[in-house]
C-alpha atoms as a PDB file:
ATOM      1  CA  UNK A   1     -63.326  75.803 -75.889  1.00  0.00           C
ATOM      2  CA  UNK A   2     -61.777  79.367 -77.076  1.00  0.00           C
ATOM      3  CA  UNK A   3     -60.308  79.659 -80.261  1.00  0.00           C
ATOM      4  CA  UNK A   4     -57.741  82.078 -81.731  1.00  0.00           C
ATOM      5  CA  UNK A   5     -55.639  82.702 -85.256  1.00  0.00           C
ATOM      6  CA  UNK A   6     -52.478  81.819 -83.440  1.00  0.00           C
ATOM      7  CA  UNK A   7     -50.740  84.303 -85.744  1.00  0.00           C
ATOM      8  CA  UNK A   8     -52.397  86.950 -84.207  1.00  0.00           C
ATOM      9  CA  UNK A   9     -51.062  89.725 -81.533  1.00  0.00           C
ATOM     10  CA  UNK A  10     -52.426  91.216 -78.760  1.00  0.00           C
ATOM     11  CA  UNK A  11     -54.047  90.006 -75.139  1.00  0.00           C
ATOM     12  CA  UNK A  12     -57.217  88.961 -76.325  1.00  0.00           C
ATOM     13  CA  UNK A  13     -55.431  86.294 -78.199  1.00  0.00           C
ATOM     14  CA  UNK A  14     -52.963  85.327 -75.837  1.00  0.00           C
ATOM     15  CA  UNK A  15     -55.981  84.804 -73.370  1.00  0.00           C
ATOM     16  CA  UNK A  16     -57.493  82.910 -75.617  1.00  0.00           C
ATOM     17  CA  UNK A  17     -54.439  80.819 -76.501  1.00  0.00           C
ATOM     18  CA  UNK A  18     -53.936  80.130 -72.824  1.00  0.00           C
ATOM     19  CA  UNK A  19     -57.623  78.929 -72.273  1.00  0.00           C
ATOM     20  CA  UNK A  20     -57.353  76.663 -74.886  1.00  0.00           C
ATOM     21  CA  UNK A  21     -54.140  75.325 -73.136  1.00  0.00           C
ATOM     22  CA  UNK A  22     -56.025  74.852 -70.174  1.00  0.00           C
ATOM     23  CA  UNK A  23     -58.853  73.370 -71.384  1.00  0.00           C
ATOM     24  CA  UNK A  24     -56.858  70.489 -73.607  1.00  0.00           C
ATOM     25  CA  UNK A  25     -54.568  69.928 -70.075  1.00  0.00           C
ATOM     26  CA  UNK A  26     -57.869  69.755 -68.059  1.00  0.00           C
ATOM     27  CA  UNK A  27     -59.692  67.343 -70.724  1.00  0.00           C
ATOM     28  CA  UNK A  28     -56.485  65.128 -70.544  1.00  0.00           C
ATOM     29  CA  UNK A  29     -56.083  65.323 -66.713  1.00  0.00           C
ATOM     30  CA  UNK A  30     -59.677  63.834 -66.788  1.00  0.00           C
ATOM     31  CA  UNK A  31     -59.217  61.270 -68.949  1.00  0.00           C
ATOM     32  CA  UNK A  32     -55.963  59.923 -66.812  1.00  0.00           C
ATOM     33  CA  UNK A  33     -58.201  60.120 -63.427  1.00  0.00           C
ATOM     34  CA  UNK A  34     -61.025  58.245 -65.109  1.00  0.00           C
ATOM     35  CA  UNK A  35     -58.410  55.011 -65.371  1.00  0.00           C
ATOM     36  CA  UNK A  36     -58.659  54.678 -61.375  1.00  0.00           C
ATOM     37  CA  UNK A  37     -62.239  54.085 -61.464  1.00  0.00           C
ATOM     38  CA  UNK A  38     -61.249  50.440 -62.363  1.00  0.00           C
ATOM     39  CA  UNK A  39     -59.309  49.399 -59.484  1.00  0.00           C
ATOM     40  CA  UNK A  40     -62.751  50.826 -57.448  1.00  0.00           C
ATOM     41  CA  UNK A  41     -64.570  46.989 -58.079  1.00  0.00           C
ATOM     42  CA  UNK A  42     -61.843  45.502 -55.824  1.00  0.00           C
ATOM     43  CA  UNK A  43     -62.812  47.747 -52.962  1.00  0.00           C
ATOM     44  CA  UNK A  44     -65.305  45.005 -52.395  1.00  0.00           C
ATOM     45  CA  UNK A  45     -63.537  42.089 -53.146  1.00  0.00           C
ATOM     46  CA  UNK A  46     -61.044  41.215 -50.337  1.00  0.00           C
ATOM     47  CA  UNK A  47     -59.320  38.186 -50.750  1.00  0.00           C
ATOM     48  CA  UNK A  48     -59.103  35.807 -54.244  1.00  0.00           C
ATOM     49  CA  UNK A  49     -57.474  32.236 -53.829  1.00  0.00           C
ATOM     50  CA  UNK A  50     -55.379  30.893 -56.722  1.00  0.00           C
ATOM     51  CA  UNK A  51     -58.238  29.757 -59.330  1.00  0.00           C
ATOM     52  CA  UNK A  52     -59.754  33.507 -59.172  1.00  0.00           C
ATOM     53  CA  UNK A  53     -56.226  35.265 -59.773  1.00  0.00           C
ATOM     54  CA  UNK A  54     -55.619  33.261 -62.719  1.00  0.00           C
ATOM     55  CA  UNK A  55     -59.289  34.150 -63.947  1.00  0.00           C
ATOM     56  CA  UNK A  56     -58.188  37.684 -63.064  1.00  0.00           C
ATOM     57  CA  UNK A  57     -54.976  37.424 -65.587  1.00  0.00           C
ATOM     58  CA  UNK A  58     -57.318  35.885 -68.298  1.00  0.00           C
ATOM     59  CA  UNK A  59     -59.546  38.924 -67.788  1.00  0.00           C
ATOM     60  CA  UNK A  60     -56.587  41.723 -68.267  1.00  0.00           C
ATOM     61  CA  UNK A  61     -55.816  39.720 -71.004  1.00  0.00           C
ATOM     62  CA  UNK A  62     -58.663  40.188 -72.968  1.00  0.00           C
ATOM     63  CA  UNK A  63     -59.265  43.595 -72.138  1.00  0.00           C
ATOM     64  CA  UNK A  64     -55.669  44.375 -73.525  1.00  0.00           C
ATOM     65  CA  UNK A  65     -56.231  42.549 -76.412  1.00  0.00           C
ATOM     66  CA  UNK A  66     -59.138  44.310 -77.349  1.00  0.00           C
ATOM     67  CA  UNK A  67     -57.746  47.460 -76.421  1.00  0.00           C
ATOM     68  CA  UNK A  68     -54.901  46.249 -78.931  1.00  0.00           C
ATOM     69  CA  UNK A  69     -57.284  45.493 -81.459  1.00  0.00           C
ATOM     70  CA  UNK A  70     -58.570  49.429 -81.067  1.00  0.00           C
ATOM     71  CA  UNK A  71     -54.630  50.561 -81.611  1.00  0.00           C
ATOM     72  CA  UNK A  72     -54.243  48.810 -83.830  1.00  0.00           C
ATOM     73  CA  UNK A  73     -57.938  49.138 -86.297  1.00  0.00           C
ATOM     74  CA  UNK A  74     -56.745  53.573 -85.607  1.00  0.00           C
ATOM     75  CA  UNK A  75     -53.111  53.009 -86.932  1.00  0.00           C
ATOM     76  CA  UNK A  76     -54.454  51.160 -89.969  1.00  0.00           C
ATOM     77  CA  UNK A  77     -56.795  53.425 -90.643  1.00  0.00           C
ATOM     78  CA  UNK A  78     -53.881  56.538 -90.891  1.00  0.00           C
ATOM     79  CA  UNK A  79     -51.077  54.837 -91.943  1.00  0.00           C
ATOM     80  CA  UNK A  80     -50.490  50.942 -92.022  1.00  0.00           C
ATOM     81  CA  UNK A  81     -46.590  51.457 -92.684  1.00  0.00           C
ATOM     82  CA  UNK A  82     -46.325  53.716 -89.449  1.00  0.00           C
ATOM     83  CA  UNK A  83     -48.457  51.160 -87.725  1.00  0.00           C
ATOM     84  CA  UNK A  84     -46.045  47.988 -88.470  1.00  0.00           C
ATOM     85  CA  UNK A  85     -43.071  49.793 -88.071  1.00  0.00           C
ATOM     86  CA  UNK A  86     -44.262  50.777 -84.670  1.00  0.00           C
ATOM     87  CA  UNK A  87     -45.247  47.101 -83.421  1.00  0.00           C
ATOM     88  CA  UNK A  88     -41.878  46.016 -84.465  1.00  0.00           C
ATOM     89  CA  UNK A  89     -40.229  49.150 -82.365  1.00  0.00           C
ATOM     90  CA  UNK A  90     -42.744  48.375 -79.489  1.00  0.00           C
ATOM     91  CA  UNK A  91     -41.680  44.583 -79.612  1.00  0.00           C
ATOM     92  CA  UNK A  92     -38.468  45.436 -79.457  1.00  0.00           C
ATOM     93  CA  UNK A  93     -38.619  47.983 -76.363  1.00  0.00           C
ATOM     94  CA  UNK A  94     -40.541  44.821 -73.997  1.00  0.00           C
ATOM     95  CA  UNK A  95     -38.181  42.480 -74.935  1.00  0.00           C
ATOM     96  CA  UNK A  96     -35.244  44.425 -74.005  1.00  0.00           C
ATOM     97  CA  UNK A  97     -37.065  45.330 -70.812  1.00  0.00           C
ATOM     98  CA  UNK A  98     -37.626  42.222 -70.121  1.00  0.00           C
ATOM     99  CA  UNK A  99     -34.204  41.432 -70.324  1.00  0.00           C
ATOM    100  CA  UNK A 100     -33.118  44.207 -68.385  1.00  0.00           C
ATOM    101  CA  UNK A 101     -35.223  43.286 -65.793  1.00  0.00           C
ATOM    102  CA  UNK A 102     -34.447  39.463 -65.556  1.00  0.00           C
ATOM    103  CA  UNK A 103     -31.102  40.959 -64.491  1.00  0.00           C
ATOM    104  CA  UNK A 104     -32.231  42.673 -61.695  1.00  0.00           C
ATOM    105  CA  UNK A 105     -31.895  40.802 -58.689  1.00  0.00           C
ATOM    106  CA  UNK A 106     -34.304  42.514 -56.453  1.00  0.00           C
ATOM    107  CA  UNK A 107     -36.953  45.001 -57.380  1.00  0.00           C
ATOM    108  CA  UNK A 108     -39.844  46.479 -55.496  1.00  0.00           C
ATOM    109  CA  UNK A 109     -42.611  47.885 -57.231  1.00  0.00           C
ATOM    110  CA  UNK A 110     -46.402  48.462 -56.110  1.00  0.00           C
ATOM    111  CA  UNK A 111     -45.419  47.165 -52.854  1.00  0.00           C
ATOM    112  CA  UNK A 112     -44.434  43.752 -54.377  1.00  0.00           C
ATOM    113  CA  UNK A 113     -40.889  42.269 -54.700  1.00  0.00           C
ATOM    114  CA  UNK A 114     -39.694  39.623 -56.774  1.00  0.00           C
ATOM    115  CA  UNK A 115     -41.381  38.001 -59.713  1.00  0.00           C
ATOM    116  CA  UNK A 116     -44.266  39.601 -58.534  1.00  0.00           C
ATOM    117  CA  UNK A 117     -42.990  43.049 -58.875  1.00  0.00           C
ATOM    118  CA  UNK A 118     -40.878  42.622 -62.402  1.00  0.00           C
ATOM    119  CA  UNK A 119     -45.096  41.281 -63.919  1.00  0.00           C
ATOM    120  CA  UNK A 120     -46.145  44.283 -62.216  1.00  0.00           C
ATOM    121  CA  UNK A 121     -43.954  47.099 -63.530  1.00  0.00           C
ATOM    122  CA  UNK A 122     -44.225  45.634 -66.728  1.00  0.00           C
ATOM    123  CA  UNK A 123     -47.660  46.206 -67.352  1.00  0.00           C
ATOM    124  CA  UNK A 124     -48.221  49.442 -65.852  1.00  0.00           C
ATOM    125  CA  UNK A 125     -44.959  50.556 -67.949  1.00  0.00           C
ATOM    126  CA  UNK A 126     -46.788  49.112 -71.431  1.00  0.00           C
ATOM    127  CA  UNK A 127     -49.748  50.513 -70.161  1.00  0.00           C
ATOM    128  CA  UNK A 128     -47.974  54.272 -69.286  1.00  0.00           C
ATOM    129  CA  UNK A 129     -46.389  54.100 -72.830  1.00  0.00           C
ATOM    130  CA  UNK A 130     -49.713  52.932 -74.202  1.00  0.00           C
ATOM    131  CA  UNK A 131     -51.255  56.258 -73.050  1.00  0.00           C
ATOM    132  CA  UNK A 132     -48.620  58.633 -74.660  1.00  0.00           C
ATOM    133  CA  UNK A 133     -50.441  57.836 -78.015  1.00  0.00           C
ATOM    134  CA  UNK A 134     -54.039  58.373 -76.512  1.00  0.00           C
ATOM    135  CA  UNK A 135     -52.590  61.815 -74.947  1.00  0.00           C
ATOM    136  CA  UNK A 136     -51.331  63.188 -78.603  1.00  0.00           C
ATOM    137  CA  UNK A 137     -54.665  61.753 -79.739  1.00  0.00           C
ATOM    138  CA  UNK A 138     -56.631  64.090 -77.633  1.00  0.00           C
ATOM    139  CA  UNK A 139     -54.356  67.127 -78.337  1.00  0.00           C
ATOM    140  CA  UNK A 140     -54.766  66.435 -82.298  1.00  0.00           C
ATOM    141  CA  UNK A 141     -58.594  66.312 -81.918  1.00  0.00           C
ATOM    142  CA  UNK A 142     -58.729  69.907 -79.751  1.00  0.00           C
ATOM    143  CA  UNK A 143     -56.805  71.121 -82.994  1.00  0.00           C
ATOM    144  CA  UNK A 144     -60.094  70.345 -84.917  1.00  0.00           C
ATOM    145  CA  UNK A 145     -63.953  70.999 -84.006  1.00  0.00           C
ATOM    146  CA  UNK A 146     -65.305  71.476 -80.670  1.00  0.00           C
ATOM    147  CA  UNK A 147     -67.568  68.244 -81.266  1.00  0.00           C
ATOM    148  CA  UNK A 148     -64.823  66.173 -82.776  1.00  0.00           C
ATOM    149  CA  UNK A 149     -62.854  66.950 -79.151  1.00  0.00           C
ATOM    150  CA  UNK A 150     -65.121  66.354 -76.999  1.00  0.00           C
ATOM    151  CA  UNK A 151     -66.270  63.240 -78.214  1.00  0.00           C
ATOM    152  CA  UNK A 152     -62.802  62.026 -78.336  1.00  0.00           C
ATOM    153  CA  UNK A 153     -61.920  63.097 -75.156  1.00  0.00           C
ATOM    154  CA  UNK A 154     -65.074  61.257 -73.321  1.00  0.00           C
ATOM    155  CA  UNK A 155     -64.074  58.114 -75.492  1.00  0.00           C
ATOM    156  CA  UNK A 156     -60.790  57.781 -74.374  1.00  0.00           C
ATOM    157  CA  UNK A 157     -61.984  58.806 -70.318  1.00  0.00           C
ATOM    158  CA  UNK A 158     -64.623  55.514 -70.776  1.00  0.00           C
ATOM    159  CA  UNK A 159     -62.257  53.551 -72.101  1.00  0.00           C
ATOM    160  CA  UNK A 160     -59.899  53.765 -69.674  1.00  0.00           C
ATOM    161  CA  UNK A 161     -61.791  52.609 -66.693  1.00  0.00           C
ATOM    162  CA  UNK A 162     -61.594  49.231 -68.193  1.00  0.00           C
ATOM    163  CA  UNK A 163     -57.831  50.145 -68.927  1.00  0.00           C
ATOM    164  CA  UNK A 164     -57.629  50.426 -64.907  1.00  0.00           C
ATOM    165  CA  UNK A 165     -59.542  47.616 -63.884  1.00  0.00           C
ATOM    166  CA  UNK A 166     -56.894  45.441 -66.327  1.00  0.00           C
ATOM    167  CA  UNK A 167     -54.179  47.392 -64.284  1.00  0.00           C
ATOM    168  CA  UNK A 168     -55.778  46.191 -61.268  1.00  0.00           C
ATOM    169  CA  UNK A 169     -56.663  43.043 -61.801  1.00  0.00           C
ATOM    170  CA  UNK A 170     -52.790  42.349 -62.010  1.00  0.00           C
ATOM    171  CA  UNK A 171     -51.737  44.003 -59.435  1.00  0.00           C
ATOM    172  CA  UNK A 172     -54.479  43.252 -56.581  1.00  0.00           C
ATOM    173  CA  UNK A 173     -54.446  39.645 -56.625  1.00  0.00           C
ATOM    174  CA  UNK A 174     -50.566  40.081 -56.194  1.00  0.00           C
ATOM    175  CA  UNK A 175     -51.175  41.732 -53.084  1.00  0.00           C
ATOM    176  CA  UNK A 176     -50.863  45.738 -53.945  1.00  0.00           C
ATOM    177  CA  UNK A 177     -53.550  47.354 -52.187  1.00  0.00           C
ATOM    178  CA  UNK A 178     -56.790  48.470 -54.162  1.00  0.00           C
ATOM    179  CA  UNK A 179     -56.240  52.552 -53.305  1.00  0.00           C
ATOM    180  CA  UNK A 180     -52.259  51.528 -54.565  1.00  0.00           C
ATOM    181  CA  UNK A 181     -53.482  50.216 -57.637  1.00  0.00           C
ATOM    182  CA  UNK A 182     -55.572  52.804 -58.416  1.00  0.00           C
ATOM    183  CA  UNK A 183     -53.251  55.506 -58.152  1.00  0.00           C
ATOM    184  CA  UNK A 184     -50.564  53.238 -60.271  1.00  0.00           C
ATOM    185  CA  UNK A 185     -53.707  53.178 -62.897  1.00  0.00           C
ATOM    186  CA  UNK A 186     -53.889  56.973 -62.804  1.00  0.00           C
ATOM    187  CA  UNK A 187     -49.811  57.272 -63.301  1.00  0.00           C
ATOM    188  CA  UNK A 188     -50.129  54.742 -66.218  1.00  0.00           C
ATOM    189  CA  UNK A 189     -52.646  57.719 -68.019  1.00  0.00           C
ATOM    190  CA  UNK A 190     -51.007  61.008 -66.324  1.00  0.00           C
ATOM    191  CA  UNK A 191     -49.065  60.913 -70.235  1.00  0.00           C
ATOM    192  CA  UNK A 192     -52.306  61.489 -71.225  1.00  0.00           C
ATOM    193  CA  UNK A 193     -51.998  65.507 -70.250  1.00  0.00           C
ATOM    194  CA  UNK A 194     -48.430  65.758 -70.626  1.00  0.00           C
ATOM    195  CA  UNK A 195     -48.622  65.182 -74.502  1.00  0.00           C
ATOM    196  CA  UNK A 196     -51.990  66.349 -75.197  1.00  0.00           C
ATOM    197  CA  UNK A 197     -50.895  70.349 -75.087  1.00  0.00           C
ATOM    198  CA  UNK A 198     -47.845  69.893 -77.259  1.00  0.00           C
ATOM    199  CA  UNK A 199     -49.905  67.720 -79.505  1.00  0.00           C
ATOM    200  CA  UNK A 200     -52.523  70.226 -79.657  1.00  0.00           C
ATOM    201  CA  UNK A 201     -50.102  73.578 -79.842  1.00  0.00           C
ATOM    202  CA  UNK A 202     -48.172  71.507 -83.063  1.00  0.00           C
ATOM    203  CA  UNK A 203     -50.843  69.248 -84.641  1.00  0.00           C
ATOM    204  CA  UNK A 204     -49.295  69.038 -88.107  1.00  0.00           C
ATOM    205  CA  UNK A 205     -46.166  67.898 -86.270  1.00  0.00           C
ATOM    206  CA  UNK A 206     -47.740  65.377 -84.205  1.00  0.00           C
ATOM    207  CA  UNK A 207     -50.902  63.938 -85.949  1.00  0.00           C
ATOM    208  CA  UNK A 208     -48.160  61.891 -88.334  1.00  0.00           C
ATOM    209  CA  UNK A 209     -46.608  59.554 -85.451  1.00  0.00           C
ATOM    210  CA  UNK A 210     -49.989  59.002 -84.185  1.00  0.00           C
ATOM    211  CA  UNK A 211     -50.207  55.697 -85.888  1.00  0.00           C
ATOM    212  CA  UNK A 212     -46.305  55.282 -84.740  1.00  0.00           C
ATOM    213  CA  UNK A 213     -47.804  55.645 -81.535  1.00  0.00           C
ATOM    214  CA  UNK A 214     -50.433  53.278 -81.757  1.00  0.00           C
ATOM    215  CA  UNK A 215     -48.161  50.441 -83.096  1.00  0.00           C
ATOM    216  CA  UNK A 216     -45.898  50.922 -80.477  1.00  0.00           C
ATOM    217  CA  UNK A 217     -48.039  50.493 -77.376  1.00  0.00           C
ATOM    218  CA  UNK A 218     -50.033  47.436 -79.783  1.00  0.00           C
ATOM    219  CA  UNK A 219     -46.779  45.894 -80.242  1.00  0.00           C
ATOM    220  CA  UNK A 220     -46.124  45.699 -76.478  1.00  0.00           C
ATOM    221  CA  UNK A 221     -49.813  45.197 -75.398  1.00  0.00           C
ATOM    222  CA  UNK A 222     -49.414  42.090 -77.640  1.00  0.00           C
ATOM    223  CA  UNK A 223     -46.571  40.347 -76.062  1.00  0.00           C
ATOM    224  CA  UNK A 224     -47.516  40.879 -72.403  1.00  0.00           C
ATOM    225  CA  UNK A 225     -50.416  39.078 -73.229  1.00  0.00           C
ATOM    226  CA  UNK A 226     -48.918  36.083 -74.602  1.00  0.00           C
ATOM    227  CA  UNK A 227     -46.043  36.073 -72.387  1.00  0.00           C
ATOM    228  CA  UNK A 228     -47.153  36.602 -69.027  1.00  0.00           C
ATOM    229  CA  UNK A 229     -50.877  37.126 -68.718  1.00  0.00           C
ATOM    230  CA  UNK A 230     -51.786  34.413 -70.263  1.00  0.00           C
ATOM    231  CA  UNK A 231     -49.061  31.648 -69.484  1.00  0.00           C
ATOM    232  CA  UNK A 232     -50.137  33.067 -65.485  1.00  0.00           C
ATOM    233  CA  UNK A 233     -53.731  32.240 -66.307  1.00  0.00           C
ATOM    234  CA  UNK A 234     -52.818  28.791 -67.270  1.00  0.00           C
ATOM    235  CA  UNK A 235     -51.377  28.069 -64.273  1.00  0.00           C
ATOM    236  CA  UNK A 236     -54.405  27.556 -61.934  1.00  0.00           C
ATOM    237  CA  UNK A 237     -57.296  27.462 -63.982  1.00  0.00           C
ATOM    238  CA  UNK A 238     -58.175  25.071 -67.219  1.00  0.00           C
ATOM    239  CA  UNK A 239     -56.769  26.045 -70.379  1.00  0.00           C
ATOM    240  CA  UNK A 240     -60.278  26.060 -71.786  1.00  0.00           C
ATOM    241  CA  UNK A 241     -61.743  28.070 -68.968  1.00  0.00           C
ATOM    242  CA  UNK A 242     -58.809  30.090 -69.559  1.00  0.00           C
ATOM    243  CA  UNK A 243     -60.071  30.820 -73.531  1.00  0.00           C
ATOM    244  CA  UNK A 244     -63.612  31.455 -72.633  1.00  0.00           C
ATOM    245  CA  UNK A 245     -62.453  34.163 -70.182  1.00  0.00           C
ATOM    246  CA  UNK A 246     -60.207  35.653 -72.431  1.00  0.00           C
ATOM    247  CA  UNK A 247     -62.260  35.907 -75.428  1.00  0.00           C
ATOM    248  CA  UNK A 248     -65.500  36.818 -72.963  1.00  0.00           C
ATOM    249  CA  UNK A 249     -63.200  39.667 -71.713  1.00  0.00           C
ATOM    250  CA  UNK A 250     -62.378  40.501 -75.891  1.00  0.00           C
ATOM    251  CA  UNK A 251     -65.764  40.441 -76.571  1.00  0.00           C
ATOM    252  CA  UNK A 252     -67.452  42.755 -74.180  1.00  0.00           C
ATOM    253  CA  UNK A 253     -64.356  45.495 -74.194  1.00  0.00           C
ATOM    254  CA  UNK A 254     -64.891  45.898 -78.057  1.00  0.00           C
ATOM    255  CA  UNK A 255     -68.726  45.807 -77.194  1.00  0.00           C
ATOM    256  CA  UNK A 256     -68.220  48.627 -74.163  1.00  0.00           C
ATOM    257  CA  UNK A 257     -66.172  50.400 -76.958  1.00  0.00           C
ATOM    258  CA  UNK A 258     -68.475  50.458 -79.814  1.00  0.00           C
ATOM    259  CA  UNK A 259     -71.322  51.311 -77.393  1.00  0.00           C
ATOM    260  CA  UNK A 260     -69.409  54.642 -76.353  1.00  0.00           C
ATOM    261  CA  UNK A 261     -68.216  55.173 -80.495  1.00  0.00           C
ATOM    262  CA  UNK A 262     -71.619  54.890 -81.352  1.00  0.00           C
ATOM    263  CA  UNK A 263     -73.295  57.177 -78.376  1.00  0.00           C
END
């Protein structure tokens, strides 16, 4: 990555400036494709009856959880304040759009309809605003050491596959095509790119509502678990069956994740 004194005149540094652009958008952009790789497992998996769906929803579950439990171990870490005060704001924004969808009397998303569709564009909208913090994550970290961004940027690209394999493990077994749920994965990360440059062109502006950020999508995360994930796990599958899953799921996401932190 090219670096410039942004004060300075002349082409060189405008070149340089728009490399580094170009390089934070690119490292983003890759990040948001890498969260379709987790729809790929249910190229191979064609049809699930009702016992393996609700296994399915136990499985997101966990995986959200512990991608919660990263959101919400970063937000602590910068501010605790910012952190709470974005749960509560993030609790806030579900329930209303739960509301606001209850309303609706017919909605298509994903190529579902119904109840189907409202669980559906809930998740991948949690999951899209989930990714605006990751995105001005990525931007802050190209605003420090070459290292310290690219590390950060293959973190967040690993850690999304298993972001898009919760995506699509709600989705599929609802009857949205694998190829459909992957590219709904890669729209839940494309605000990966889209906040990364201003993030990066205006860290000291940014870096404070990262832990904003991170409450927010943690706040959200945490109530589509509980509300619908989990209740729709319960539904076909033992309630005990249902708490191994989940906390199986839990356990190997923060595993995957402190594999990758510690590489």
């Amino acid at each position: 990555m090219l670096r410039t004194d942004r004060g300075g005149t002349g082409g060189g540094a405008r070149v340089a400036i728009e490399t580094s652009i170009l390089t934070v958008f690119t490292a983003a952009m890759l990040t948001a494709l890498a969260t379709g790789l987790g729809a790929l497992p249910f190229l191979f998996l064609k049809t699930l009856d009702r016992y393996w769906v609700s296994i399915a929803n136990a499985i997101a579950g966990g995986l959200m959880l512990a991608a919660t439990h990263s959101l919400v171990a970063e937000g602590v870490a910068i501010s605790p304040e910012r952190l709470i005060l974005g749960m509560l704001i993030g609790l806030a924004a579900i329930v209303a759009a739960k509301s606001w969808l209850d309303e609706k009397t017919e909605l298509d998303f994903a190529q579902l309809g119904g109840l189907d569709a409202r669980k559906a564009f809930l998740i991948v909208a949690v999951m899209t605003a989930h990714s605006f913090a990751e995105g001005v994550g990525v931007g802050v970290s190209f605003g420090g050491s070459g290292e310290l961004a690219t590390f950060i940027t293959a973190a967040i690209a690993v850690h999304n596959i298993p972001e898009g394999l919760a995506i699509a493990l709600v989705l599929v077994p609802r009857g949205t095509p694998v190829l459909v749920a992957a590219a709904w994965a890669v729209f839940s990360s494309l605000p990966q790119p889209i906040a990364a440059v201003p993030a990066y062109l205006a860290v000291e502006h940014f870096a404070p509502f990262l832990p904003v950020g991170f409450g927010i999508a943690a706040g959200a995360m945490i109530w589509m678990v509980f509300s619908e994930l989990i209740p729709d796990a319960n539904k076909n599958a033992p309630t005990g069956t249902v708490g191994i899953v989940v906390t199986l799921s839990f356990t190997a996401m923060i595993g995957f994740q402190y594999l990758v932190l510690k590489g």
